[in-house]
Protein backbone atom coordinates (compact mmCIF):
# COMPACT_ATOMS: atom_id res chain seq x y z
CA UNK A 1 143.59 116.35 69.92
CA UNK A 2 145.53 119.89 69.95
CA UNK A 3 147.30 120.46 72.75
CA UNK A 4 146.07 123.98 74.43
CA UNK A 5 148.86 126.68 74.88
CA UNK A 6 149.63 127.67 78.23
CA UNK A 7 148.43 130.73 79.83
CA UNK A 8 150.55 133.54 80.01
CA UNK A 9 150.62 133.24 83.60
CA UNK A 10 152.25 129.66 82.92
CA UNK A 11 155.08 131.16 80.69
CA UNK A 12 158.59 131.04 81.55
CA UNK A 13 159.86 133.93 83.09
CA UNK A 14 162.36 134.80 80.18
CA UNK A 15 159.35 134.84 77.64
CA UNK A 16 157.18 136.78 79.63
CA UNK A 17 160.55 139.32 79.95
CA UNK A 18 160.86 139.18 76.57
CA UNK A 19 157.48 139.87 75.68
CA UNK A 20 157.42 143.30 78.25
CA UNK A 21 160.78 144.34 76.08
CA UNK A 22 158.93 144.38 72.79
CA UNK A 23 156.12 145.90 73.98
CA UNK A 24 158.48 148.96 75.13
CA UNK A 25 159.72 148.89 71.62
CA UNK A 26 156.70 148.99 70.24
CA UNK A 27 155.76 152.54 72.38
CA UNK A 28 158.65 153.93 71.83
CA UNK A 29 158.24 153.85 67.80
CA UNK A 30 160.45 150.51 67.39
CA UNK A 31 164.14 149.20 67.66
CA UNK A 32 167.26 151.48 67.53
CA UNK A 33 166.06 154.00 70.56
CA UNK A 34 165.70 153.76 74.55
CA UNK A 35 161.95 153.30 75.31
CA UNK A 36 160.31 156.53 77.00
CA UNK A 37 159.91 160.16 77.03
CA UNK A 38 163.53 161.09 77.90
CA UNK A 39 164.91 159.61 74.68
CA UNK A 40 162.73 160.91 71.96
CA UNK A 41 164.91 162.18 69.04
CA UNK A 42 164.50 166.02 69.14
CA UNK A 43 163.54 167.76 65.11
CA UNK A 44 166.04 170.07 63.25
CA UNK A 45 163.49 172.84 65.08
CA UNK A 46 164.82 171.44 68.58
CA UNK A 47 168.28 171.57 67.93
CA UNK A 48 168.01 174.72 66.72
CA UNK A 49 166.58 176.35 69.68
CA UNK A 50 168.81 174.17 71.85
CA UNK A 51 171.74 175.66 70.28
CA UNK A 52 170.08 178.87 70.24
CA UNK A 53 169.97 178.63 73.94
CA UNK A 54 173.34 177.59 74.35
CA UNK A 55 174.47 180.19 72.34
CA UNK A 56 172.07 183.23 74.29
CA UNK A 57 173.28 181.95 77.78
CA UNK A 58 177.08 182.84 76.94
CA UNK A 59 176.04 186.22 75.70
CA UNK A 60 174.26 187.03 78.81
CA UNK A 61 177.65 185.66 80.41
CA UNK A 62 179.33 188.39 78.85
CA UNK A 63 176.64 191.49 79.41
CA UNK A 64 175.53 190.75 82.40
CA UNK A 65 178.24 191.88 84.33
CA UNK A 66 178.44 195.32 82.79
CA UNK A 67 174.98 195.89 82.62
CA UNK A 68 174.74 194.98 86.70
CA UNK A 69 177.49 197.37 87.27
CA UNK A 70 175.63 199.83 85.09
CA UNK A 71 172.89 199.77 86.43
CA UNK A 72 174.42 200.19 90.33
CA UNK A 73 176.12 203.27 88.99
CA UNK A 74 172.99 205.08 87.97
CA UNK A 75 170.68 203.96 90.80
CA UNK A 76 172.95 204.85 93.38
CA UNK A 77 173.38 208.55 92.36
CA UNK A 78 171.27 210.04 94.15
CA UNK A 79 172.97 208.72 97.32
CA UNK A 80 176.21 209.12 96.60
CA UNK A 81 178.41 211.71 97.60
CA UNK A 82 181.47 213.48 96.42
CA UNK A 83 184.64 213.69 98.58
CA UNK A 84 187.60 216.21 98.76
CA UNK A 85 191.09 214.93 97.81
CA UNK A 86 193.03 217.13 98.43
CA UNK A 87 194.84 219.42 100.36
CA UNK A 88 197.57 218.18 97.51
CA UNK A 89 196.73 218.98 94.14
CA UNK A 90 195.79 215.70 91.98
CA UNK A 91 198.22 215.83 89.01
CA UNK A 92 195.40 215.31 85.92
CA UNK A 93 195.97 213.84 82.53
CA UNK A 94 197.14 214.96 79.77
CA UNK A 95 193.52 215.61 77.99
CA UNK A 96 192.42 217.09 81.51
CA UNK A 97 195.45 219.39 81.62
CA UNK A 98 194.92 220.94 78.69
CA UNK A 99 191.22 221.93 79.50
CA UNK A 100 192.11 223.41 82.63
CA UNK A 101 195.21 225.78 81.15
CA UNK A 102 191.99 226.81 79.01
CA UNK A 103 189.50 227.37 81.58
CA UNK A 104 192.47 229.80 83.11
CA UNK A 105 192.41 231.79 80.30
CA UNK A 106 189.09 232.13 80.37
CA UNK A 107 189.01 233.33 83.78
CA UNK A 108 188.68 230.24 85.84
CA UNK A 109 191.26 229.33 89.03
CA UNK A 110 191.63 226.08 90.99
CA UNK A 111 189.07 225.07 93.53
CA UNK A 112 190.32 221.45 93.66
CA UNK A 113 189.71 217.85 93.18
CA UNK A 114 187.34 215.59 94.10
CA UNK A 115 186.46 211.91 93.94
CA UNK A 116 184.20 209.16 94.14
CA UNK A 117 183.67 205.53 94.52
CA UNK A 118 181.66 203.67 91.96
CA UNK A 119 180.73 199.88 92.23
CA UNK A 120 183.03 197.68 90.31
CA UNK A 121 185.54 200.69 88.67
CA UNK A 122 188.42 202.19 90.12
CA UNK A 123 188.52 205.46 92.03
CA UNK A 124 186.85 208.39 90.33
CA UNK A 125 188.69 211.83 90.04
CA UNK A 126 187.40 215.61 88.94
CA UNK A 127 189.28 218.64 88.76
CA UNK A 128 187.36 221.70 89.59
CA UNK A 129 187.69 225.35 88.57
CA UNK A 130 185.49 228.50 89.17
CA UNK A 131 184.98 232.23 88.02
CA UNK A 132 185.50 234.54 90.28
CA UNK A 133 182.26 235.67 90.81
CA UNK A 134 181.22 232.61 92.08
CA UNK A 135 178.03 232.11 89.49
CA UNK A 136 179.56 229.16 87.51
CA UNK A 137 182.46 226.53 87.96
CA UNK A 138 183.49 224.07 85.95
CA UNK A 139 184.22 220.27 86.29
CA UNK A 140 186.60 218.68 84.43
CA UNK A 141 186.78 214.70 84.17
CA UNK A 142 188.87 211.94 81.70
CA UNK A 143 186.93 210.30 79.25
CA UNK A 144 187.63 207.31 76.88
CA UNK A 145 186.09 209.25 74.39
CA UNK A 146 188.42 212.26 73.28
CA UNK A 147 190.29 212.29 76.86
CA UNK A 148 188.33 214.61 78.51
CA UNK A 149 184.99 216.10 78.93
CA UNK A 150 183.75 219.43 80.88
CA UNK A 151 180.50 220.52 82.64
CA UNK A 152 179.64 224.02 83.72
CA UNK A 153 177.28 224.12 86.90
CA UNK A 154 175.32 226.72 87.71
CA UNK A 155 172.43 226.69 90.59
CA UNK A 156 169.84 228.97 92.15
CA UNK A 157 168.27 228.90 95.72
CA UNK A 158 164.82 226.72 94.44
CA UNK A 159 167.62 224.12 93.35
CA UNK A 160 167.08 225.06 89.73
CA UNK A 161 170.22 223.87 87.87
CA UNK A 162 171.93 224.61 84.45
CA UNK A 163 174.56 222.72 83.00
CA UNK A 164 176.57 223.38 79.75
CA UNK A 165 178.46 220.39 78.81
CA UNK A 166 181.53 220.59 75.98
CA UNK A 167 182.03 218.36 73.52
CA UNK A 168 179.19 216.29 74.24
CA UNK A 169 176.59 215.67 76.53
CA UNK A 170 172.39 215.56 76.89
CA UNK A 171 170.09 218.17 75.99
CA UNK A 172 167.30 218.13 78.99
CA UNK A 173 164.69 221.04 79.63
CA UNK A 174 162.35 221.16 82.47
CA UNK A 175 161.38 223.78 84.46
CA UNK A 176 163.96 223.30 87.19
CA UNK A 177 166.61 221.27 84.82
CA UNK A 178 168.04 223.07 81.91
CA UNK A 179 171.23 220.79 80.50
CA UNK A 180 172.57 221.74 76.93
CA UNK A 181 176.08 220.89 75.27
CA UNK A 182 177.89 222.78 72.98
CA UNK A 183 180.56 220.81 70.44
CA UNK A 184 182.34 223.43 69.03
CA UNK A 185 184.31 225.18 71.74
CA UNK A 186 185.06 225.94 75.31
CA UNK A 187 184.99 229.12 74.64
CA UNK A 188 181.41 228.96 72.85
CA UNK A 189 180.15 226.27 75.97
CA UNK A 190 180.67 229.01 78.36
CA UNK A 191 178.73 231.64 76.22
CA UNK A 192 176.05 229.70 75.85
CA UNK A 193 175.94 229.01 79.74
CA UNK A 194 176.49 232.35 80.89
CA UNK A 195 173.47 233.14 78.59
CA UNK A 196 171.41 230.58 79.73
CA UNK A 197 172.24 231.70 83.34
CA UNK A 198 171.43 234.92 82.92
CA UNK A 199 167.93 234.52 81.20
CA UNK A 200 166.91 232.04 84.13
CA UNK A 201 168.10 235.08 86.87
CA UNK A 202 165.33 237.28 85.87
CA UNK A 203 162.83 234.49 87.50
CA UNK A 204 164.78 232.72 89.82
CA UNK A 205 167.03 235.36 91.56
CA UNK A 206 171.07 235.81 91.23
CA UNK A 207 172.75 232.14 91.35
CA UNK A 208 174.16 230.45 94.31
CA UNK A 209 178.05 231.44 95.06
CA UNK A 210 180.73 228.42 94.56
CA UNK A 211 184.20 229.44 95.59
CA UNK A 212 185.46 227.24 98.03
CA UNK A 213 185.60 222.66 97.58
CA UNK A 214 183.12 223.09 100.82
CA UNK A 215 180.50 224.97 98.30
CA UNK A 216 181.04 222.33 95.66
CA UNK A 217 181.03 219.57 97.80
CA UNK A 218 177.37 221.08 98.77
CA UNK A 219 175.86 221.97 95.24
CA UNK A 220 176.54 218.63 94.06
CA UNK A 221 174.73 217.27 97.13
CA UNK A 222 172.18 219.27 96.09
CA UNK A 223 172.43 218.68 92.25
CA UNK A 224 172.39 214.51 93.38
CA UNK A 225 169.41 215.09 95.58
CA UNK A 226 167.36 216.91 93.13
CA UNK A 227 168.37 215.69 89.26
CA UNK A 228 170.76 213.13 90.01
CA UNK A 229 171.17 210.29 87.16
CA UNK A 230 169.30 212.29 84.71
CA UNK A 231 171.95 212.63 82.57
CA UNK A 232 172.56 209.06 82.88
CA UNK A 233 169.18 207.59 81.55
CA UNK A 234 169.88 207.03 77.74
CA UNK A 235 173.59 206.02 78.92
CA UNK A 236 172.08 202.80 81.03
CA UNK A 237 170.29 202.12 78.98
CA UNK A 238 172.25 201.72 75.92
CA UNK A 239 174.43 199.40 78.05
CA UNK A 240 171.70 197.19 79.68
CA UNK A 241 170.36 196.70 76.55
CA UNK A 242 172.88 193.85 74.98
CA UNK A 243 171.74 192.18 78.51
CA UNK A 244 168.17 192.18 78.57
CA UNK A 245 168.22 191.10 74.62
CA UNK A 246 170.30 188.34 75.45
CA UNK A 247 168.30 187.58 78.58
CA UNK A 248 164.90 188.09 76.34
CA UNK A 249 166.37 185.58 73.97
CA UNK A 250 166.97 182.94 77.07
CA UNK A 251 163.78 182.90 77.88
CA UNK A 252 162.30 182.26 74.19
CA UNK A 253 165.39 180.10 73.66
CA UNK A 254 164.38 177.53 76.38
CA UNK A 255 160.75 177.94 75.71
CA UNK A 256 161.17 176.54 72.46
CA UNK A 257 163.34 173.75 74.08
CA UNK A 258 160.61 172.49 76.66
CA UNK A 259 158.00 172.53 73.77
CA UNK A 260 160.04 170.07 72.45
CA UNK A 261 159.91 167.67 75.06
């Protein structure tokens, strides 16, 4: 007579050990990997989007702090103010320099200079100049970009501004915002203001006076409270965008990875 096999729950331990083992094997698609879910081998697709990831992550590394200080600049300018530094006069650059001897031949004299404080840049300087009858004064500040750049400011009493920038700038127009630049001259710039100016005076009176740093100090109060960070729209954004893309491509980057799991 055959003998009858024992039951399983008669089995030596090591058998019934063994037996669980192959059995994890078996789930797991056979020998040569870990059993479970945290092991599975991930498809060319996975690795892709896992170096994808890898590779988005130390972009946004690298335009994130930029864009963040960006992005302070231009919401805080409404709220920020300009400060007097003088009573010294503020030696300026070379680029600066040679604006200003220009804007004295044109008619201009020394107000002063101002600063500011910007988050995450050093000290901010601007050299300021007006005609003498008060109507229009100019701001002079460095730039990376062709060492210097110049605004001329003019304002009525409904806060309606105009500002002429030379060799570059924005081009705005609104009914109380009227921002041009002119890239051919200083010379040409200040036509074109003065022009501008004196179209605008037949609705909105004669312009405000600025002949002292106390009147500048106030118009660009004003100018902050009413159009400030206008100008700097398209700017902020051109250098928040490298950010969010990289950020954008974070999020698809890691999508991809947990569909993978």
């Amino acid at each position: 007579m055959q003998e009858a096999k024992p039951s399983r729950a008669g089995r030596p331990a090591k058998h019934a050990g063994r037996e669980r083992w192959n059995a994890a094997v078996a789930r797991s698609g056979g020998f040569g990997r870990r059993p479970g879910p945290l092991y599975r081998t991930m498809t060319v697709q996975g690795l892709l989007a896992l170096a994808g990831l890898v590779a988005a992550v130390l972009l946004l590394a690298r335009f994130a702090p930029g864009a963040w200080r960006a992005w302070r600049i231009y919401a805080g300018t409404r709220n920020r103010r300009m400060a007097d530094a003088g009573p010294l006069e503020v030696p300026a650059p070379v680029g600066v320099a040679a604006r200003l001897e220009e804007l004295r031949a044109l008619g201009f004299s020394r107000i002063g200079e101002r600063f500011i404080r910007l988050p995450g840049v050093p000290m901010r300087y601007d050299w300021v100049m007006g005609e003498p009858t008060g109507e229009t004064y100019a701001v002079t500040v460095p730039s990376l970009v062709g060492g210097f750049l110049v605004a001329l400011y003019s304002s009525f009493e409904d806060s309606t501004w105009v500002t002429t920038s030379f060799p570059r700038g924005e081009t705005i127009e609104t009914p109380t915002f009227h921002v041009a630049f002119v890239p051919t001259s200083l010379t040409d710039a200040l036509a074109t203001h003065r022009a501008t100016v004196a179209r605008l005076a037949a609705r909105h009176g004669p312009a405000r006076r600025v002949r002292t740093m106390a009147d500048s100090l106030r118009m660009d109060a004003d100018y902050r409270t009413h159009h400030g960070g206008r100008t700097l729209r398209r700017l902020t954004l051109r250098l928040i965008s490298p950010a969010l893309g990289a950020a954008f491509l974070v999020a698809i980057c890691a999508l991809l990875v947990l569909l993978e799991r």
